[in-house]
Protein backbone atom coordinates (compact mmCIF):
# COMPACT_ATOMS: atom_id res chain seq x y z
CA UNK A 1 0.00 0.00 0.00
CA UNK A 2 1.55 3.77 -0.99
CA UNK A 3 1.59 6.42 2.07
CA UNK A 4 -1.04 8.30 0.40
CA UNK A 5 -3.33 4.85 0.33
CA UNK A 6 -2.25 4.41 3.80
CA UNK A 7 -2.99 8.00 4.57
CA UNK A 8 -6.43 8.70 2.93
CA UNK A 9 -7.53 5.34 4.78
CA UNK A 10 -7.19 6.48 8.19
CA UNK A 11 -8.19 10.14 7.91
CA UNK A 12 -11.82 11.04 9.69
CA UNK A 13 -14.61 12.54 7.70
CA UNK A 14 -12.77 15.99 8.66
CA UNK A 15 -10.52 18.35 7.08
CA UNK A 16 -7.83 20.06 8.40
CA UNK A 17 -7.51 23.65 6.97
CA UNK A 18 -4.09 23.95 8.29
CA UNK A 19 -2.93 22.16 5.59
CA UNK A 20 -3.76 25.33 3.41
CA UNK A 21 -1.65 27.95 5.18
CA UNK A 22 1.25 25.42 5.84
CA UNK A 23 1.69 24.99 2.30
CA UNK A 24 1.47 28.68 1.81
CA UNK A 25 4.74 28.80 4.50
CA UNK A 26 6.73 25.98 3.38
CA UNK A 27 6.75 27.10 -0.26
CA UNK A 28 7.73 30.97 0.88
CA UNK A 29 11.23 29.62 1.63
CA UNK A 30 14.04 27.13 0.82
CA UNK A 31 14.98 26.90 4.42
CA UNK A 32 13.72 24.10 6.96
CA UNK A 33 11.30 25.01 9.47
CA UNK A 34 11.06 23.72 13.21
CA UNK A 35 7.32 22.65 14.62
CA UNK A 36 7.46 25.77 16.75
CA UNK A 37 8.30 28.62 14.30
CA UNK A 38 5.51 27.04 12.32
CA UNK A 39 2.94 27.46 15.15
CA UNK A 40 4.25 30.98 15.41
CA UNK A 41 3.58 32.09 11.55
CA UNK A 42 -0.06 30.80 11.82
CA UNK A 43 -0.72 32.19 15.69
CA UNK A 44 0.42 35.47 14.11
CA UNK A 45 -2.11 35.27 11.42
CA UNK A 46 -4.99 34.14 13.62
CA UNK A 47 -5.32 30.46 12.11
CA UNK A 48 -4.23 28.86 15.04
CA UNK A 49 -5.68 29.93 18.52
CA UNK A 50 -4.98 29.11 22.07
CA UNK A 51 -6.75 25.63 22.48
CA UNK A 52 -6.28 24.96 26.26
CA UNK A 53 -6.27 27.03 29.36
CA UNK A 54 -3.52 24.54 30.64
CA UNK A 55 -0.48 25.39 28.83
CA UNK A 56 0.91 22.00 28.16
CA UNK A 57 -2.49 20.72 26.62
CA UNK A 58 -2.43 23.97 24.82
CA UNK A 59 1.28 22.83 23.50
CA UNK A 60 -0.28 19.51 22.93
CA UNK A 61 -2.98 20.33 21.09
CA UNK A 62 -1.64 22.62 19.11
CA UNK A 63 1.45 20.15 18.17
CA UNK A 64 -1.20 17.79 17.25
CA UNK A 65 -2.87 19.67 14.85
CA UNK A 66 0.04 20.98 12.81
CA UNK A 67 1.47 17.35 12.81
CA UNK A 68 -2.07 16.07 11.20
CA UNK A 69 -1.75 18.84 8.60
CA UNK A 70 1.80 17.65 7.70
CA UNK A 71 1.22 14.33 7.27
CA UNK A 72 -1.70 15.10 5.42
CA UNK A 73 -0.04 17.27 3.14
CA UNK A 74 2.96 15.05 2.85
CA UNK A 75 0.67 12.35 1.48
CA UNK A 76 -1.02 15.07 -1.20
CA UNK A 77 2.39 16.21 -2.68
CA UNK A 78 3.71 12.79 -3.00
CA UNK A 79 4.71 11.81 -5.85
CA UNK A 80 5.60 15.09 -7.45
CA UNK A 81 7.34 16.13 -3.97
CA UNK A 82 8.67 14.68 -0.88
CA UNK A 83 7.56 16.56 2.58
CA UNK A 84 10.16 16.08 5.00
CA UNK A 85 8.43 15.98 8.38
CA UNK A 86 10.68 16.14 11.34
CA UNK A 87 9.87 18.44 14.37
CA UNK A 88 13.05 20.42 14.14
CA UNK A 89 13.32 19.54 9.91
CA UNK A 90 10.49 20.18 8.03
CA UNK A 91 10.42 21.06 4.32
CA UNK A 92 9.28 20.41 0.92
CA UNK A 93 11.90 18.54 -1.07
CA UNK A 94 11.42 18.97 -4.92
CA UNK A 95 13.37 15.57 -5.22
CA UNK A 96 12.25 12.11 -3.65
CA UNK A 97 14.19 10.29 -1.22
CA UNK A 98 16.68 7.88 -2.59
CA UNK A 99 15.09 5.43 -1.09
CA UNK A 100 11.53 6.80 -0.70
CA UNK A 101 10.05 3.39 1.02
CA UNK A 102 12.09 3.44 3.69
CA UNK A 103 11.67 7.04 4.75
CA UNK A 104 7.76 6.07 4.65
CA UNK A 105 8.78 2.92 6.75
CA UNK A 106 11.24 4.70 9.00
CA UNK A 107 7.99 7.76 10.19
CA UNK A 108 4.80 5.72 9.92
CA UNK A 109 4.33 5.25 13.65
CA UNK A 110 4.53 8.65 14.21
CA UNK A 111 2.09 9.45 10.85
CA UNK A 112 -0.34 7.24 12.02
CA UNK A 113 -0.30 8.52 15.35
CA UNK A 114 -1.09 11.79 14.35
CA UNK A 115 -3.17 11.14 12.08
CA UNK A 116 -5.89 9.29 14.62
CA UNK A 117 -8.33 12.10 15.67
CA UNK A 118 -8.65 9.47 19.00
CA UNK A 119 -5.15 10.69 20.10
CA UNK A 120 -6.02 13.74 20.92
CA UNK A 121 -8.09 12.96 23.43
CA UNK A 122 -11.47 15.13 22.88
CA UNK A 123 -15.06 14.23 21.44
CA UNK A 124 -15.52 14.18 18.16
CA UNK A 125 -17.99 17.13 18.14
CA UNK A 126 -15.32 18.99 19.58
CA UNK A 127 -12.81 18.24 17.06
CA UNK A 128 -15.44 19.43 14.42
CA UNK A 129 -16.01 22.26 16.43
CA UNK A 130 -12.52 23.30 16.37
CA UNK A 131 -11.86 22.54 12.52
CA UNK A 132 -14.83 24.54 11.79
CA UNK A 133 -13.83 27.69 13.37
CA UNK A 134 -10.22 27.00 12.09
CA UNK A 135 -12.05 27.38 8.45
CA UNK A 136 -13.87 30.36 9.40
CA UNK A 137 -9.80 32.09 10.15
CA UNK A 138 -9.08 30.48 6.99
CA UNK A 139 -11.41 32.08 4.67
CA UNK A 140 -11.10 35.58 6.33
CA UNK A 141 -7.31 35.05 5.63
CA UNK A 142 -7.58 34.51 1.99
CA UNK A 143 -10.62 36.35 1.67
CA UNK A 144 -13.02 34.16 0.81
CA UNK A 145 -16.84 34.87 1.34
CA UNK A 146 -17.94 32.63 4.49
CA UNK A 147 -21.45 31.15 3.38
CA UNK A 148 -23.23 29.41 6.87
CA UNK A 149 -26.03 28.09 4.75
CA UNK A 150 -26.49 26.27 1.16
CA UNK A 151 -29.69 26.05 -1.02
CA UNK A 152 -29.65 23.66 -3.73
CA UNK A 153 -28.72 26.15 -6.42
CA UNK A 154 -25.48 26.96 -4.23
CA UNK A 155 -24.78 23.28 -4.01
CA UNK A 156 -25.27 22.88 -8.27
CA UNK A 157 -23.18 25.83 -8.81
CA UNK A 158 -20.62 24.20 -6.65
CA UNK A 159 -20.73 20.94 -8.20
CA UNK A 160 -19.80 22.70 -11.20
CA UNK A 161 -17.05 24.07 -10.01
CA UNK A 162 -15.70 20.90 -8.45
CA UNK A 163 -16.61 19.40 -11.86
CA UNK A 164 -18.54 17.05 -10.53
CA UNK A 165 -21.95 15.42 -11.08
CA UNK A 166 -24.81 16.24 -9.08
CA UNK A 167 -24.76 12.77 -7.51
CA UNK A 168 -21.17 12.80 -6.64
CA UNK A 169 -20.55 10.98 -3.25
CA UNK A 170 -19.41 12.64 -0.44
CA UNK A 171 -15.86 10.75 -0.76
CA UNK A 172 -16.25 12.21 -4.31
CA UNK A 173 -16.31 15.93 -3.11
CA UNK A 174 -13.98 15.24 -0.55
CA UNK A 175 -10.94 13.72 -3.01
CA UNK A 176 -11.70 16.04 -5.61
CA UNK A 177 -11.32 18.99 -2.62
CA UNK A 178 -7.81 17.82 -2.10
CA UNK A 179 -6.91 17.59 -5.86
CA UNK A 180 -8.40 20.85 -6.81
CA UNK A 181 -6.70 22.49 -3.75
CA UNK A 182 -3.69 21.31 -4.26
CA UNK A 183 -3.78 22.19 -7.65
CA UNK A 184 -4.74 25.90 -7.75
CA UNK A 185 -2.78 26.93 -4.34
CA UNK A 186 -1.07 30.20 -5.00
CA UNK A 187 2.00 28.83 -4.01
CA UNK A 188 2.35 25.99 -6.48
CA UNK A 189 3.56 25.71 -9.76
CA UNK A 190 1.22 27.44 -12.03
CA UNK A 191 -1.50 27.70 -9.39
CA UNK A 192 -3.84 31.15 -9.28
CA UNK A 193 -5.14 32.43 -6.47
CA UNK A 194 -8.49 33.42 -7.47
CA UNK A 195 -9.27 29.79 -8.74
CA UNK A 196 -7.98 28.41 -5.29
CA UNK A 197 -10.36 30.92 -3.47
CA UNK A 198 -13.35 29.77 -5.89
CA UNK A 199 -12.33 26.23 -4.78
CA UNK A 200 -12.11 27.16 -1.02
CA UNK A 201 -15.82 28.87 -1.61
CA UNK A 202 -17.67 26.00 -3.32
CA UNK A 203 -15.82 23.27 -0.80
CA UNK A 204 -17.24 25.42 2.27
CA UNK A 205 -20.87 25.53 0.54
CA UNK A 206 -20.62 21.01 -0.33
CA UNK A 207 -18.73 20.62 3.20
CA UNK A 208 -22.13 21.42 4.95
């Protein structure tokens, strides 16, 4: 099985939107980032907020979350580009691993730690909770229009967008979400930032 088979099998029926805004960082630079100066860009632009009153949950939890992003996003650039993802280490290698199946081998405790929604330890409708107002920061940051409700027209015209048919599956939506992304991020090869924030727009109207 590849990592992003592997991957995409244990994820929850929830998206992290930090994987946006990490992307946006990592590509800004050629240098390796550590976990913390990471949590520090995103604090600074409101996408990641204190999560705990108790400062070492707080670390926790916020640790948590970044690491799901990563591993998410290591699994969506693969196999165009290897994410290295090491707390102190972490960049986006245009060039794969010499050996690519043993770097998988050599992290996938830690990936599949972190990317089980039971590690960290809160209900589920917290978790959603959490993602949800994550989103919200998110589209204020790129300036996408935050829709709370969807009539069926809104959920055609989305479609649309996704290129999708009007009985695409939810997995559907959700896979083509993550290609489409991925795609059109501003900070990708050819991507356009206006298409990306269409994306982010009809994905927050099918989401619902």
């Amino acid at each position: 099985m590849s990592l992003t088979e592997t991957t995409h099998a244990k994820q929850p029926d929830q998206d992290n939107p930090l994987i946006w805004p990490l992307l946006g960082l990592l590509k800004k630079t050629d240098h390796s980032w550590k976990i913390h100066y990471l949590a520090t860009q995103l604090k600074q632009h409101g996408l990641l907020i204190t999560m705990d009153p108790d400062p070492n949950q707080d670390l926790f939890k916020r640790n948590f979350l970044l690491m799901n992003a990563l591993f998410q996003l290591q699994a969506l650039l693969l196999p165009q580009q290897w994410l290295q993802v090491q707390a102190m280490d972490i960049r986006i290698c245009s060039c794969l691993p010499t050996d690519l199946a043993l770097e998988i081998q050599a992290e996938q405790s830690l990936r599949e730690y972190y990317l089980n929604w039971d590690n960290y330890q809160v209900s589920g409708d917290y978790i959603r909770q959490m993602l949800e107002q994550f989103w919200s920061r998110y589209q204020e940051h790129i300036g996408a229009d935050n829709k709370c409700s969807a009539n069926s027209n809104d959920k055609q015209a989305a479609l649309i967008v996704f290129e999708l048919p009007q009985q695409a599956s939810q997995t559907d939506i959700r896979q083509q979400w993550r290609r489409l992304a991925l795609r059109w991020h501003p900070d990708r090869h050819q991507g356009n930032a206006e298409k990306f924030r269409t994306i982010c727009e009809a994905w927050q109207v099918l989401r619902n």
